[in-house]
Structure formats: C-alpha cells, structure tokens
N, C-alpha and C. Protein backbone atom coordinates (compact mmCIF):
# COMPACT_ATOMS: atom_id res chain seq x y z
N UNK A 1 6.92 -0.94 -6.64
CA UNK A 1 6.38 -0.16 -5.55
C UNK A 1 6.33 -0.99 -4.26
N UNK A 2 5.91 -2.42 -4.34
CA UNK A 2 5.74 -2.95 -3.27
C UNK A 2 7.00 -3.28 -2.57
N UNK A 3 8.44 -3.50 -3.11
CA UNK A 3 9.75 -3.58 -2.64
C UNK A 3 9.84 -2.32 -2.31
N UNK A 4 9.21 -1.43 -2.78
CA UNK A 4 10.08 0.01 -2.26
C UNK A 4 9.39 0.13 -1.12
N UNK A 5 8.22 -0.03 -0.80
CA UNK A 5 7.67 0.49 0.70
C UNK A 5 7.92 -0.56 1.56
N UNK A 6 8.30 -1.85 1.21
CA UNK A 6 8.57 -2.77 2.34
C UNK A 6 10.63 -2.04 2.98
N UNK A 7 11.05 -2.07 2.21
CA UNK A 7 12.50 -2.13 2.40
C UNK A 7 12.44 -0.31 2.65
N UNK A 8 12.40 0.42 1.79
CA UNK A 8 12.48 1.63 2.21
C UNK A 8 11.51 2.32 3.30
N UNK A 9 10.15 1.94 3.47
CA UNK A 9 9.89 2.77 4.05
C UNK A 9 8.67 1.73 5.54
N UNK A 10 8.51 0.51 5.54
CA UNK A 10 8.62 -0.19 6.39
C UNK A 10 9.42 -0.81 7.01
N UNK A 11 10.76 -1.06 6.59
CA UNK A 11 11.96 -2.26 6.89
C UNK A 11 11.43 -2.90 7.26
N UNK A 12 10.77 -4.08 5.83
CA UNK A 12 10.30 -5.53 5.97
C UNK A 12 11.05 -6.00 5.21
N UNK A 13 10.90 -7.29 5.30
CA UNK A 13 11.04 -8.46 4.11
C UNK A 13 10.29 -7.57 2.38
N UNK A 14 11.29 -7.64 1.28
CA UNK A 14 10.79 -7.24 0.53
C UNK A 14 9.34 -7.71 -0.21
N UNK A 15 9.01 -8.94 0.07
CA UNK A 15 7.72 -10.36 -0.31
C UNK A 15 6.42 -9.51 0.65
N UNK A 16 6.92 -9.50 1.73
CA UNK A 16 5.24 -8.94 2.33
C UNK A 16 4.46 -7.97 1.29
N UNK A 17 3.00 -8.62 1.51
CA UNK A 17 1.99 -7.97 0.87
C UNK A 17 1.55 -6.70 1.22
N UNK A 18 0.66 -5.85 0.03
CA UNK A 18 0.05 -4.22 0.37
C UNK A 18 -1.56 -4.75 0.38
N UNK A 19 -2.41 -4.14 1.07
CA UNK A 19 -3.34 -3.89 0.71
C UNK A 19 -4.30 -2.85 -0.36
N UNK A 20 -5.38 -3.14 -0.71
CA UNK A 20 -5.68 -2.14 -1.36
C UNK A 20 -7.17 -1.18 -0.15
N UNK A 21 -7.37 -0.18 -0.50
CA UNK A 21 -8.37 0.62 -0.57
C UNK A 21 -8.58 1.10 -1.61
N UNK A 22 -10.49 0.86 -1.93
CA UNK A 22 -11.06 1.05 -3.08
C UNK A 22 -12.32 1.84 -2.35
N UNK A 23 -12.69 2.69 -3.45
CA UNK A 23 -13.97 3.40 -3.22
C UNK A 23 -14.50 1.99 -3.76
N UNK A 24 -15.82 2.10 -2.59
CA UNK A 24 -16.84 0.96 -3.11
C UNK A 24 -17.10 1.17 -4.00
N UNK A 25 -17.79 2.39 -4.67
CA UNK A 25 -18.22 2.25 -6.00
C UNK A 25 -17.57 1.93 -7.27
N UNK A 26 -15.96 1.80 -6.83
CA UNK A 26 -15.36 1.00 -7.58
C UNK A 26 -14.55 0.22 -7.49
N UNK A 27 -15.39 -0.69 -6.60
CA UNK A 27 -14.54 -2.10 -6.38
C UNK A 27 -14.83 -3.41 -7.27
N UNK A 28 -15.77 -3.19 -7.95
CA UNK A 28 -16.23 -3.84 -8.95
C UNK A 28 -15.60 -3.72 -10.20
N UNK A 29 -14.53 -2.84 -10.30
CA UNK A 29 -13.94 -2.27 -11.86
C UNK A 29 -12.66 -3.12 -11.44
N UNK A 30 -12.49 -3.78 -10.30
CA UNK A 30 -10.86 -3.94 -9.51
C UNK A 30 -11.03 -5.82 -9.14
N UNK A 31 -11.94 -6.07 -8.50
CA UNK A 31 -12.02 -6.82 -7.50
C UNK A 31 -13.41 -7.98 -7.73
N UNK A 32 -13.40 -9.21 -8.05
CA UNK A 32 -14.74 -10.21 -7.96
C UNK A 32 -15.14 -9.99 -6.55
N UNK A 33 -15.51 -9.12 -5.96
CA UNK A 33 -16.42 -8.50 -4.06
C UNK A 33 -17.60 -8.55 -4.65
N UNK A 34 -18.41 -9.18 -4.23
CA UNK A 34 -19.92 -9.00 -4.09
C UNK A 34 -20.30 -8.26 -2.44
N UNK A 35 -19.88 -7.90 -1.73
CA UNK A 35 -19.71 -7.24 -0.70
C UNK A 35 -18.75 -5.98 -0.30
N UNK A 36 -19.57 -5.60 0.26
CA UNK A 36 -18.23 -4.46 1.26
C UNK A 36 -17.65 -5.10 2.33
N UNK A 37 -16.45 -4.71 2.25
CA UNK A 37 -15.06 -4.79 3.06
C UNK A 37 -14.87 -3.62 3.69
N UNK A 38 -15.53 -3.41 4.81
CA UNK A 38 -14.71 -1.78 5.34
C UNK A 38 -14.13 -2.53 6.36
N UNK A 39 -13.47 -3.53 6.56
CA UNK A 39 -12.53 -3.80 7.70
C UNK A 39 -11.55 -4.82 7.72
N UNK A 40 -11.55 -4.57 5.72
CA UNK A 40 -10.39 -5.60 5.71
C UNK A 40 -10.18 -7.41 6.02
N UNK A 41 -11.64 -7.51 5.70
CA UNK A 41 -11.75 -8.75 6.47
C UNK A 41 -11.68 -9.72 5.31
N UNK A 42 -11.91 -8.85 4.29
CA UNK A 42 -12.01 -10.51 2.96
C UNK A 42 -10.80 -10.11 2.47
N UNK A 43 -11.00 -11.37 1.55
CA UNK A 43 -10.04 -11.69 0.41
C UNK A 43 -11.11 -11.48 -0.90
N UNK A 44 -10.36 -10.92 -2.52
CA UNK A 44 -11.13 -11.14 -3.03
C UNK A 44 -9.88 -11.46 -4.48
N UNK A 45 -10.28 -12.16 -5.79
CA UNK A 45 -9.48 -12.13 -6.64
C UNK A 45 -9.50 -11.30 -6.96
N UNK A 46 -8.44 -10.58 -7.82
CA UNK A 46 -8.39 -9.37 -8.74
C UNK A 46 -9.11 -9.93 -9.89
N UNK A 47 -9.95 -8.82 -10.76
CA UNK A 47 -10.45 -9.33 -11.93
C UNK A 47 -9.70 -9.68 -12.83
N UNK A 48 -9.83 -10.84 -13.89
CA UNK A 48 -9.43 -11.71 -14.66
C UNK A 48 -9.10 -9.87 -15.74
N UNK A 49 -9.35 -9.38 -15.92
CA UNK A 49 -9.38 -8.29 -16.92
C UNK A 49 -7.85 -7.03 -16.61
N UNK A 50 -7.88 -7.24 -15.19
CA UNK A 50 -6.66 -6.63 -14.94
C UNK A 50 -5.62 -7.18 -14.57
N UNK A 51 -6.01 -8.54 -15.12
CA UNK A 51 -4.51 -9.41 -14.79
C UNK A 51 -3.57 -9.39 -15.71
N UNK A 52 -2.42 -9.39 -15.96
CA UNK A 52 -1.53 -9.68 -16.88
C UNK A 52 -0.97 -10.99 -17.51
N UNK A 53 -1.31 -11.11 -18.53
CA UNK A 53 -0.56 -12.54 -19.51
C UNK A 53 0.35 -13.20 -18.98
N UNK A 54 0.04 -13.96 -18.49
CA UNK A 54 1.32 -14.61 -17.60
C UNK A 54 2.25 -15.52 -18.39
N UNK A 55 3.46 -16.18 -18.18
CA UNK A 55 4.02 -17.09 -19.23
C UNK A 55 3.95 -18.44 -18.93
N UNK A 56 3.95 -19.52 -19.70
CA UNK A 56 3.67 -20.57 -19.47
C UNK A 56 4.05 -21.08 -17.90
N UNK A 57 5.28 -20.86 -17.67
CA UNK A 57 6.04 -20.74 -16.36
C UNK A 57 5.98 -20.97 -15.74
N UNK A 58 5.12 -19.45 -15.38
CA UNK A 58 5.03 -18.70 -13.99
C UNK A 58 5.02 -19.36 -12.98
N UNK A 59 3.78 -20.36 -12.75
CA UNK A 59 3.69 -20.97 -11.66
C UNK A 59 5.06 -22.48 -11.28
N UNK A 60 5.93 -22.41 -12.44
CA UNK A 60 7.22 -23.12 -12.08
C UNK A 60 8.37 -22.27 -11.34
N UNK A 61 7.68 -20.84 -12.01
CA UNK A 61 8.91 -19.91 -11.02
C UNK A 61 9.55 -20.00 -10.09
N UNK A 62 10.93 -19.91 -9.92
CA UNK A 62 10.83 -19.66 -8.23
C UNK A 62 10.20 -18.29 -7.39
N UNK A 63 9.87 -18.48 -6.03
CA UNK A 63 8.78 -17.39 -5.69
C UNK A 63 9.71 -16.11 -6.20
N UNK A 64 10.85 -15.56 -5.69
CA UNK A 64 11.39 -14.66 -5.95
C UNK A 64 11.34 -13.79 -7.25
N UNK A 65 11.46 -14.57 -8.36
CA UNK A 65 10.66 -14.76 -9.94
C UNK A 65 9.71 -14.11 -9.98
N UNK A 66 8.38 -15.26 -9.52
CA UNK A 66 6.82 -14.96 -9.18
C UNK A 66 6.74 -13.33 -8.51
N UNK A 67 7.07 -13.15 -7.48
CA UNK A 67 7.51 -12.04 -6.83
C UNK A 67 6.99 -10.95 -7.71
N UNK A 68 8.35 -10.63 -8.40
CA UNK A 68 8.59 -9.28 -8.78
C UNK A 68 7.81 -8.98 -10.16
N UNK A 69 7.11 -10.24 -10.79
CA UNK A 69 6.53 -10.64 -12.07
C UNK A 69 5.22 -9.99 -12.19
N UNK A 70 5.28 -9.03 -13.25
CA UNK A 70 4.01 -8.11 -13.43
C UNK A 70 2.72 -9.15 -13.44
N UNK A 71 2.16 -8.62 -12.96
CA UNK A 71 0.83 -10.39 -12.43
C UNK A 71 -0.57 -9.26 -13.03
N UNK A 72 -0.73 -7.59 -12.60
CA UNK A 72 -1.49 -6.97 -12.69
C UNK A 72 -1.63 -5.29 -12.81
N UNK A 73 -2.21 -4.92 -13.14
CA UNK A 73 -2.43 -3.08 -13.56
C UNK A 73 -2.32 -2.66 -12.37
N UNK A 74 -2.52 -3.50 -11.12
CA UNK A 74 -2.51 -2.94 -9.55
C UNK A 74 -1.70 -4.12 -8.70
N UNK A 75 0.23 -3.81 -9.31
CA UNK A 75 0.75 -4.73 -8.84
C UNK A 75 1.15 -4.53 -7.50
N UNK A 76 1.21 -3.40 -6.99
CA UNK A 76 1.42 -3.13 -5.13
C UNK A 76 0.42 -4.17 -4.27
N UNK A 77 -0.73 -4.13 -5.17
CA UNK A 77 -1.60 -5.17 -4.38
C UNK A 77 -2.04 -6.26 -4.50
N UNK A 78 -1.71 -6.58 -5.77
CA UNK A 78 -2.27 -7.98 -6.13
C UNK A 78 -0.95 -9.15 -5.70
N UNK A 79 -1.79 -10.27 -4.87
CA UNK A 79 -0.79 -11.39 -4.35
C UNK A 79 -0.60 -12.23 -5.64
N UNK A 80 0.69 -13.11 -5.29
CA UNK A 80 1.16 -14.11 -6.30
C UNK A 80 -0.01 -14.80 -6.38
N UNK A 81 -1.21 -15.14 -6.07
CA UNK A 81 -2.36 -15.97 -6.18
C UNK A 81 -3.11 -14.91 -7.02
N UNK A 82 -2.35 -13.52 -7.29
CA UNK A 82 -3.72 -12.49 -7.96
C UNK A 82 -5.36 -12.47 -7.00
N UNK A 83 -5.30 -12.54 -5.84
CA UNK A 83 -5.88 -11.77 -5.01
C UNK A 83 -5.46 -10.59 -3.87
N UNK A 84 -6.29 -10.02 -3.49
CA UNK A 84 -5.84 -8.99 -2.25
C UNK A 84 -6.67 -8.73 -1.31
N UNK A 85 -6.27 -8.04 -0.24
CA UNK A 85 -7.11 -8.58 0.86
C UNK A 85 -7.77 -6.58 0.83
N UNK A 86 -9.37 -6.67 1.03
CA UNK A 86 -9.39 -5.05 0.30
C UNK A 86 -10.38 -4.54 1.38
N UNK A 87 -10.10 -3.51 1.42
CA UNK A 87 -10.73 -2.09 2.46
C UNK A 87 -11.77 -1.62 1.29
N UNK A 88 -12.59 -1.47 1.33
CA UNK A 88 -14.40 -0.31 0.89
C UNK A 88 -14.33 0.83 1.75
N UNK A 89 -14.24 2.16 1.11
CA UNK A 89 -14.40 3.25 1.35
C UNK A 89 -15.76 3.75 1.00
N UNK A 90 -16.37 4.16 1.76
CA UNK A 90 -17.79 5.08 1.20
C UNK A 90 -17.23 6.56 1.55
N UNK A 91 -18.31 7.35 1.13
CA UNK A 91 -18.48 8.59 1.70
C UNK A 91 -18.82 8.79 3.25
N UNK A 92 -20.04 8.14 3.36
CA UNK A 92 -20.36 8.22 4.56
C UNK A 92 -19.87 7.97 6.08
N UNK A 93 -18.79 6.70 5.39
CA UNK A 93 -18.19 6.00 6.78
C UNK A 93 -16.88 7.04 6.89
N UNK A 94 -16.01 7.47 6.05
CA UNK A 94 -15.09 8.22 6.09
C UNK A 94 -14.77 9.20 4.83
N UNK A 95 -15.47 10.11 4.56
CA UNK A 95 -15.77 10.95 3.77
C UNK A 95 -14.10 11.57 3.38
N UNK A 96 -13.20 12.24 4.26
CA UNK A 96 -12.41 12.44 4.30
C UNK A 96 -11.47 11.52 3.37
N UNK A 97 -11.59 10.49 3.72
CA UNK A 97 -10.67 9.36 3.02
C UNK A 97 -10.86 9.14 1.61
N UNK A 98 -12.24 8.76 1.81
CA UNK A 98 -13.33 8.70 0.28
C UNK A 98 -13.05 9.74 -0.51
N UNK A 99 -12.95 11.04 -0.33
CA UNK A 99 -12.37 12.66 -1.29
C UNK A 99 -11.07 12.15 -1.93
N UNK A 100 -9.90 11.99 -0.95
CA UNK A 100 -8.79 11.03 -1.38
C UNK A 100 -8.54 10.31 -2.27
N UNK A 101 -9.49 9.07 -2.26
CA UNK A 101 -9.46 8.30 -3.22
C UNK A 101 -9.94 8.40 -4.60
N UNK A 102 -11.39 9.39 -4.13
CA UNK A 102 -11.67 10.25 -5.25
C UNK A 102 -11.05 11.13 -6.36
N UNK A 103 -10.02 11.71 -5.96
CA UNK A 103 -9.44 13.03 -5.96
C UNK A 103 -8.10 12.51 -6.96
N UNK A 104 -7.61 10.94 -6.29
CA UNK A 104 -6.75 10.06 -7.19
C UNK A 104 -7.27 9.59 -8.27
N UNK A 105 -9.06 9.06 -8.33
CA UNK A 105 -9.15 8.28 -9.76
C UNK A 105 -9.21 9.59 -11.01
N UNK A 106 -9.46 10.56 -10.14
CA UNK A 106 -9.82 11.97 -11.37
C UNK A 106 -8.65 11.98 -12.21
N UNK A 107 -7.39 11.68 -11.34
CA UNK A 107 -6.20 11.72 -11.74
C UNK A 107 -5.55 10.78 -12.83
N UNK A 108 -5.93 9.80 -12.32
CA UNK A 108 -5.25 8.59 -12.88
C UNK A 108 -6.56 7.19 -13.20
N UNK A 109 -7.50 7.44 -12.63
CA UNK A 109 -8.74 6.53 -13.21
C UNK A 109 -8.90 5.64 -12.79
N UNK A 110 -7.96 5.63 -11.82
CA UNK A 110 -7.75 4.45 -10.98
C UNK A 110 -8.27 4.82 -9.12
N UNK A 111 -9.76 4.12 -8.98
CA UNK A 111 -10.14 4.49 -7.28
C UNK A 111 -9.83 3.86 -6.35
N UNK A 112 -8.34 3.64 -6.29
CA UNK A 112 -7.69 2.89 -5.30
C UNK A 112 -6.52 3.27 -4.72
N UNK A 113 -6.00 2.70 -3.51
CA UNK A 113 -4.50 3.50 -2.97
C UNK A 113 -4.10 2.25 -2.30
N UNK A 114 -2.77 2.07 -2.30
CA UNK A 114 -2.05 1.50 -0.95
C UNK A 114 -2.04 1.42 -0.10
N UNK A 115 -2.86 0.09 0.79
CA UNK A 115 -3.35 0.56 2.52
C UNK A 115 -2.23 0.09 3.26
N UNK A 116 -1.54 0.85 4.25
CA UNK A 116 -0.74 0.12 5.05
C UNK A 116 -0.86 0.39 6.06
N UNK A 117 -0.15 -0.25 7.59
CA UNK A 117 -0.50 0.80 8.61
C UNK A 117 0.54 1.48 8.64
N UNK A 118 0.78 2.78 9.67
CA UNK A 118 1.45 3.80 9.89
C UNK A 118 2.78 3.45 10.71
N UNK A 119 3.50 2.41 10.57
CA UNK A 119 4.83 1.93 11.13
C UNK A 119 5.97 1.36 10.72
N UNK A 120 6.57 1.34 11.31
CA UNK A 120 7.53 0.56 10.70
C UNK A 120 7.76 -0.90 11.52
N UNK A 121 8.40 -1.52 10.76
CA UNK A 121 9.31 -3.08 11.73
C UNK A 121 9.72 -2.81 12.55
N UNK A 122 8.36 -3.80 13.64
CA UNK A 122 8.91 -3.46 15.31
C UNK A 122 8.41 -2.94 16.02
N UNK A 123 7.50 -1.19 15.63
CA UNK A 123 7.45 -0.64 15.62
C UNK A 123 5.88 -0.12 16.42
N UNK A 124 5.60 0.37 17.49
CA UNK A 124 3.48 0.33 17.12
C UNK A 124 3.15 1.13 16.25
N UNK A 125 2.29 1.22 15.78
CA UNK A 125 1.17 2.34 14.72
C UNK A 125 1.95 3.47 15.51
N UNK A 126 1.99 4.63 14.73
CA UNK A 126 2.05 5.86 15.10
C UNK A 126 0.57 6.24 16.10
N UNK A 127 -0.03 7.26 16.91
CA UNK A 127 -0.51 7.49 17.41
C UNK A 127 -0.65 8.88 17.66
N UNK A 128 -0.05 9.60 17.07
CA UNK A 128 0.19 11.00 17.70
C UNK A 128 1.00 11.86 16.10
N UNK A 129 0.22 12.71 16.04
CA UNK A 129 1.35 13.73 14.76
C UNK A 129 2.45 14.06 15.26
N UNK A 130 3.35 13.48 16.76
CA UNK A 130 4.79 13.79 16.81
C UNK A 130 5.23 12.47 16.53
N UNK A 131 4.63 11.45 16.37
CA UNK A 131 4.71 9.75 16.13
C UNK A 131 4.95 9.56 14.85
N UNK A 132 3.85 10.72 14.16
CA UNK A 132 3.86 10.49 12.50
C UNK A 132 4.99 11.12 11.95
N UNK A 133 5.00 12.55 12.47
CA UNK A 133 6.30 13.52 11.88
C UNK A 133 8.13 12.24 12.25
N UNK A 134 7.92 11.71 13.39
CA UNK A 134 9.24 11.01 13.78
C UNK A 134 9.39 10.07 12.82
N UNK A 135 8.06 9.66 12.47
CA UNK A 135 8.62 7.76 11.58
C UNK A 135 8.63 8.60 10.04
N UNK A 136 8.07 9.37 9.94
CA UNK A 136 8.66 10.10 8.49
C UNK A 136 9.64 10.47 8.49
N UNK A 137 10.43 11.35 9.38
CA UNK A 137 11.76 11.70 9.23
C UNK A 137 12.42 10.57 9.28
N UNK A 138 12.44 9.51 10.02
CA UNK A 138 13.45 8.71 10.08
C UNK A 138 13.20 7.63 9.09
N UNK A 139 12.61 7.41 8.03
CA UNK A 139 12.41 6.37 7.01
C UNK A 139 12.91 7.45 5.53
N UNK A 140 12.04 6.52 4.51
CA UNK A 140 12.40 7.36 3.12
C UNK A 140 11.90 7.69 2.85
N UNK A 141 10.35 8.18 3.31
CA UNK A 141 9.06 8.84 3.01
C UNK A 141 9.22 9.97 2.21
N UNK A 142 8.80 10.06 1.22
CA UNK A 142 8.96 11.50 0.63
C UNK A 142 8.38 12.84 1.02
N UNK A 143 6.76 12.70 1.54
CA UNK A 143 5.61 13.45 2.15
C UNK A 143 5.08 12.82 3.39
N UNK A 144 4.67 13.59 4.09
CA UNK A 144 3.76 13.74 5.22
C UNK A 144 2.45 14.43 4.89
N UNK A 145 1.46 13.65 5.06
CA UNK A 145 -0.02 14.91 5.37
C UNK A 145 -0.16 14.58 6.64
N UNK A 146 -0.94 15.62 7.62
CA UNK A 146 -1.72 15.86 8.54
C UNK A 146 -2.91 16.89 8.63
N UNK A 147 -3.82 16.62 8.73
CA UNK A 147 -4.92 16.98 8.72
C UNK A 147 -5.29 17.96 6.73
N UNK A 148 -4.82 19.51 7.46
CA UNK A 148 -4.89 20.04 5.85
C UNK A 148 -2.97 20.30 5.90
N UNK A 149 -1.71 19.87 6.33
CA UNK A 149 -0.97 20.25 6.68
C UNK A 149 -0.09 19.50 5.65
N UNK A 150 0.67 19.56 4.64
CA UNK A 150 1.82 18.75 3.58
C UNK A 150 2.79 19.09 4.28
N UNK A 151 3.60 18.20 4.45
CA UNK A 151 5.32 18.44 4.87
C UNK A 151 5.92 17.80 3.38
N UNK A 152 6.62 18.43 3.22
CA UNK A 152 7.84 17.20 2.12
C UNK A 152 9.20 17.58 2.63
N UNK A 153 9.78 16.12 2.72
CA UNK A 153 11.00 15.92 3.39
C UNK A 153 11.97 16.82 3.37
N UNK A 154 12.17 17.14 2.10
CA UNK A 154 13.57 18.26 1.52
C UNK A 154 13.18 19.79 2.42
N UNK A 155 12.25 19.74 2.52
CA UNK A 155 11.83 21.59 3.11
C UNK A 155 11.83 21.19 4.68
N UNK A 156 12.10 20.03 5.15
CA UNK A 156 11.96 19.88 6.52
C UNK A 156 13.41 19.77 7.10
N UNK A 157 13.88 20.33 8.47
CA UNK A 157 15.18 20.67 9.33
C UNK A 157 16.13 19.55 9.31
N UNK A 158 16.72 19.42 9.06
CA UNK A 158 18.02 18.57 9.52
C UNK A 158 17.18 17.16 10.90
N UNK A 159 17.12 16.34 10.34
CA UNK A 159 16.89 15.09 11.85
C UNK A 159 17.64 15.11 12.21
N UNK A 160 18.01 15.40 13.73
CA UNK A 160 19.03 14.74 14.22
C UNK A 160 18.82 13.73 15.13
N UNK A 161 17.57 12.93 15.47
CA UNK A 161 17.43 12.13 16.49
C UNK A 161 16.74 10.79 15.02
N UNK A 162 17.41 11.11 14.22
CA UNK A 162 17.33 10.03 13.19
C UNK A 162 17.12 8.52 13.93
N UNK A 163 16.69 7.82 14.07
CA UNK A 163 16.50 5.81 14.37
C UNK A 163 16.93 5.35 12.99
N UNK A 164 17.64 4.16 13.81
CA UNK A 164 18.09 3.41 12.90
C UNK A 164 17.32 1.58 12.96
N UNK A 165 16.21 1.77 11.42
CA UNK A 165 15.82 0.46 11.70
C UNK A 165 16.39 -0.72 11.09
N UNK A 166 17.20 -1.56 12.16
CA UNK A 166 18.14 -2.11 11.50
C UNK A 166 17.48 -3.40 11.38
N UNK A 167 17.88 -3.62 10.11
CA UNK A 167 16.88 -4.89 9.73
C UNK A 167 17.77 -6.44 9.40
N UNK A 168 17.35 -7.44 10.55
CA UNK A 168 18.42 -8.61 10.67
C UNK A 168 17.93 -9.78 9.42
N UNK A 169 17.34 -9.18 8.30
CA UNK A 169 16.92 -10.00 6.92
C UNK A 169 17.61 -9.69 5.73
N UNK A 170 18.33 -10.47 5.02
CA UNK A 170 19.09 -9.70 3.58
C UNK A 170 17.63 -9.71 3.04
N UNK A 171 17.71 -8.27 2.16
CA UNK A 171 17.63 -7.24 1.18
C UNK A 171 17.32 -8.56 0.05
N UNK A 172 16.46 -8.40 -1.18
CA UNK A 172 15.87 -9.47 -1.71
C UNK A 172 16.19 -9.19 -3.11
C-alpha cells in the first residue's frame, strides 16, 4: 500500500513514509502514546504485539529489503524503526472525521486510516473541490469524497486537461 500511494498516487520516492490516524480511543490497541496527538507532533512505537517476527537479518538488510518487509498488521504506517508519527481523532475536535474512522473499525476492527496530505509532488495541498476533483482525475485515485458527494473514477468524463507528474526518480 505504501508503494502504491507514493508512486501511483503521490509521485514520490517509493520509501517515503504514511502516517496514521487513530481514534484516540484506540490508540492504545496500535501505538505505546500515553498522550494525544491531534497535530501530528509525536512519534510513537507501534506496539510490540502488532509487530511482525522479524528474521534474524533484518536489520543487516539492505534498506530496500527492510523497506518492503512485513514489519507490522499496519504496514502503510509503521517505519523501518516500527514507529509512526500519529494524528488522535476525537469526536469532539472533528466528529466528521471521527464517524470515518469509526465506520472503518466496524468494518475491519481496525480504528485507523492513512493520513496524507491532499497533493501530489510539487504540488500545494489542494484547496478548493475544483483542486480536489483535478488531482484525482489526473493521478490513480480510484474515489473522490466531498462533503456527502462519492465520485469514482470509471463513472467520471473523459480528462482531457490530464497533468503529467513527471517524476525525475527511478521507480524502486
């Protein structure tokens, strides 16, 4: 997952890290945080419990190795050190978001998502739902939400003002 959103749908370096967002109330099932993070400001290890068996190795690997090497149950976010740098969602601060995350662990049991920002390489944050609709069409995004609004790519018009983000890094 984490090669696919760097190369497909950021055009980064495939190695750059994801963040996580966790409902606070379960950042403790994920994360050694004795605190809230609503701004992304810590680091925390992933718990020893959702790490994966590593092989004698690992840490001889080369990074590329290390890289792609199942390390954890939440490998989009966990760094080759098996920490991540993590966002706390409440209800209160962003309720909206918090339903979200909610709405995923019902699903899958898992109260966390992939934080990234809204751009690509190069690129500023989107700013505007004609900012968001443009960097979706022109990447590999599968969906768009806006507000209560789903787009998915296949049901959407022909791009023709497609961008091309051409990326001066080999592919990993």
């Amino acid at each position: 997952m984490q090669k696919h959103l760097n190369l497909k749908i950021k055009y980064r370096e495939g190695f750059r890290p994801f963040a996580p967002s966790v409902m606070l109330e379960e950042k403790d099932h994920f994360f050694d945080l004795d605190v809230a993070s609503p701004y992304m400001l810590l680091v925390a290890p992933v718990k020893e419990e959702r790490r994966e068996q590593l092989s004698d190795n690992y840490f001889d690997l080369p990074f590329w190795d290390r890289l792609y090497y199942k390390r954890s149950d939440v490998q989009s976010i966990t760094h080759l050190d098996f920490s991540a740098r993590v966002q706390t969602v409440t209800k209160d601060t962003n309720e909206r978001y918090w339903q979200l995350l909610q709405a995923f662990r019902e699903k899958t049991n898992y109260g966390l998502l992939v934080n990234t920002s809204f751009n690509v390489r190069g690129e500023p944050i989107v700013c505007t739902p004609q900012d968001a609709y443009r960097c979706f069409m022109s990447t590999e995004m599968d969906y768009l939400v806006i507000e209560d609004f789903v787009y998915k790519k296949e049901d959407q018009p022909d791009w023709q003002d497609k961008e091309k983000w051409e990326v001066s890094f080999a592919s990993d």
